[in-house]
Protein backbone atom coordinates (compact mmCIF):
# COMPACT_ATOMS: atom_id res chain seq x y z
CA UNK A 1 -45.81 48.27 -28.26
CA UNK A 2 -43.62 46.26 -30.38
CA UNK A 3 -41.45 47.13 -32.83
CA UNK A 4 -39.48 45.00 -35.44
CA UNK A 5 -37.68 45.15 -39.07
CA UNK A 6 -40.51 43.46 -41.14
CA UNK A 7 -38.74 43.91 -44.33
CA UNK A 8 -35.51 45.66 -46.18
CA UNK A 9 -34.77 45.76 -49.22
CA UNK A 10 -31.46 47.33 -49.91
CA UNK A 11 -30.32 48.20 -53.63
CA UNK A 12 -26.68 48.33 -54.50
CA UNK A 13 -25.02 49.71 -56.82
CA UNK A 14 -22.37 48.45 -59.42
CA UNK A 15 -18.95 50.01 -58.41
CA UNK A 16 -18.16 51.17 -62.01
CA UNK A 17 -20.38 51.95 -64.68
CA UNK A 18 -23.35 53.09 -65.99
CA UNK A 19 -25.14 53.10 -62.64
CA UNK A 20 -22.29 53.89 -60.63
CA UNK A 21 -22.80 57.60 -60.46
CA UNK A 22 -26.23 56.57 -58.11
CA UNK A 23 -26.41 56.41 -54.39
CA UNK A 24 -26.89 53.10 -53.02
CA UNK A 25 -30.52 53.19 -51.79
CA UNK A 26 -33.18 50.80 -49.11
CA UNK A 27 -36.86 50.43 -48.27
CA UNK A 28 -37.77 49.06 -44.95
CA UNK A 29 -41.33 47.74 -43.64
CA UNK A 30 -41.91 47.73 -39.95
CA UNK A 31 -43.79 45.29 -37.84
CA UNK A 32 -45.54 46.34 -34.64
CA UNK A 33 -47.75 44.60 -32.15
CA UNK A 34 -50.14 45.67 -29.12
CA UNK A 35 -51.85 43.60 -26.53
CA UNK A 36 -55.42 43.39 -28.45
CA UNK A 37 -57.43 46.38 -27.12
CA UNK A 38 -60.32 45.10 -27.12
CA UNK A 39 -59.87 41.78 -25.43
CA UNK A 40 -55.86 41.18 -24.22
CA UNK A 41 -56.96 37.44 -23.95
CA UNK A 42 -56.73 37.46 -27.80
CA UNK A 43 -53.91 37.24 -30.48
CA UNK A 44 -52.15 40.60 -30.28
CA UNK A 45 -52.90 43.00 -32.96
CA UNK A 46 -50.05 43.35 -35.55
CA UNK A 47 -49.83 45.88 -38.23
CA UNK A 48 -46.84 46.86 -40.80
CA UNK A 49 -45.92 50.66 -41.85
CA UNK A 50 -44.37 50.85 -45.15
CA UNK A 51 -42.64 50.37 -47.42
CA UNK A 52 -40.41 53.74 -45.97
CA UNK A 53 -37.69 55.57 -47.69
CA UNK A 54 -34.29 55.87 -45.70
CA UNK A 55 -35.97 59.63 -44.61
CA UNK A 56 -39.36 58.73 -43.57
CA UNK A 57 -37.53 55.40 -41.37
CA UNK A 58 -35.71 57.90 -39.66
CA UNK A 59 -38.65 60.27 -38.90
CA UNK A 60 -40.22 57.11 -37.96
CA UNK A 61 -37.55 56.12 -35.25
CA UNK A 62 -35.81 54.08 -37.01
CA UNK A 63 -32.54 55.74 -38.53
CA UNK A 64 -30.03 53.30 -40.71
CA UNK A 65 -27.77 52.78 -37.51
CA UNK A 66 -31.10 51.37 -35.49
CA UNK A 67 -32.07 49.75 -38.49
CA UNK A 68 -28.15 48.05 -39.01
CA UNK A 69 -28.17 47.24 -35.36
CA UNK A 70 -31.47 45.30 -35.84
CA UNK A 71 -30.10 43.62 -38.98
CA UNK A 72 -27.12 42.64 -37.19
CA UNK A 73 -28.96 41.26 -33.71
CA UNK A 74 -31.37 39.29 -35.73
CA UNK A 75 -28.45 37.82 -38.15
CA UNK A 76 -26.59 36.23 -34.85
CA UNK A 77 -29.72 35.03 -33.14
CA UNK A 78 -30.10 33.62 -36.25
CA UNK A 79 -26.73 32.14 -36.60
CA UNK A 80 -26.76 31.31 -33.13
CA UNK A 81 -29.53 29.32 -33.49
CA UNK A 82 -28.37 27.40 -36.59
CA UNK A 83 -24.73 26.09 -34.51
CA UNK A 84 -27.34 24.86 -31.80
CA UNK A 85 -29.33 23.02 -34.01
CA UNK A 86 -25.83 21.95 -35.79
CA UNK A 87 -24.62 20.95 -32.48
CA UNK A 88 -27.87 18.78 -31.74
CA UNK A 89 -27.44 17.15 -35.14
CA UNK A 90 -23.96 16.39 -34.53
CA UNK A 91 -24.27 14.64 -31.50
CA UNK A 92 -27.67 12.90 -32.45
CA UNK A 93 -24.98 11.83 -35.41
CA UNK A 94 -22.46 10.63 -33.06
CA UNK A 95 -25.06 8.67 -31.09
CA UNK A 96 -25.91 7.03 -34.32
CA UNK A 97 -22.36 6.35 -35.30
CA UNK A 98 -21.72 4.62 -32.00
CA UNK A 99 -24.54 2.36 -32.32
CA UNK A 100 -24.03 1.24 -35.73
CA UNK A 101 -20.29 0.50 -34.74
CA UNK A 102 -21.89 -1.55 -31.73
CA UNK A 103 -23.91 -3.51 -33.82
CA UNK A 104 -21.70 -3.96 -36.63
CA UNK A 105 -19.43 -5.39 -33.38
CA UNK A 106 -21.43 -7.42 -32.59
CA UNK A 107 -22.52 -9.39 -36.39
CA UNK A 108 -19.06 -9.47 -36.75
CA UNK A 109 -18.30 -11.50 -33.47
CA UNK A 110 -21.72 -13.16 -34.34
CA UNK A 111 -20.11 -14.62 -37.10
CA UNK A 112 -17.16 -15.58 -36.26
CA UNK A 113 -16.39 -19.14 -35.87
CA UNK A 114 -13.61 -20.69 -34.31
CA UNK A 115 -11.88 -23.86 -35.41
């Protein structure tokens, strides 16, 4: 089975103030999926558990350093993702640039009469 972060929510707290005094608190849903018992030629089945306190994550398996880890794998796949697609743009860009040079090249020679 398959586990994921579905959801978290984390609530901060202001560092002075009314408010202050609390601790800084998070709810997390997790996602999980199974071949389809019934049929594995089907969708798999998904199902969420949660919303979970910090306490019931961590009876759950999932304490806040799993759950951080997660956070922090999924943010640079994510990021990692975004400079390829950056990258792809950029070049697709460059490709662009160079033609539009070329043909600006070549009106401008196009037009160009000698005397």
């Amino acid at each position: 089975m398959e586990e994921w972060i579905e959801e978290f929510l984390y609530r901060g707290r202001p560092p002075s103030g009314p408010g202050s005094e609390m601790p800084s608190e998070f709810q997390v849903t997790i996602g999980q999926q199974a071949p389809n018992p019934f049929d594995p030629a089907l969708p798999p089945s998904r199902r969420t558990i949660g919303p979970l306190t910090p306490t019931q994550a961590a009876e759950a398996g999932w304490p806040v350093e799993r759950l951080v880890a997660g956070l922090n794998a999924a943010a640079l796949r994510d990021l990692d993702a975004a400079k390829a697609d950056l990258a792809t743009v950029t070049d697709k860009l460059s490709a662009r640039e160079a033609e539009l040079l070329a043909l600006t090249r070549e009106a401008a020679d196009a037009t160009t009469f000698d005397s």
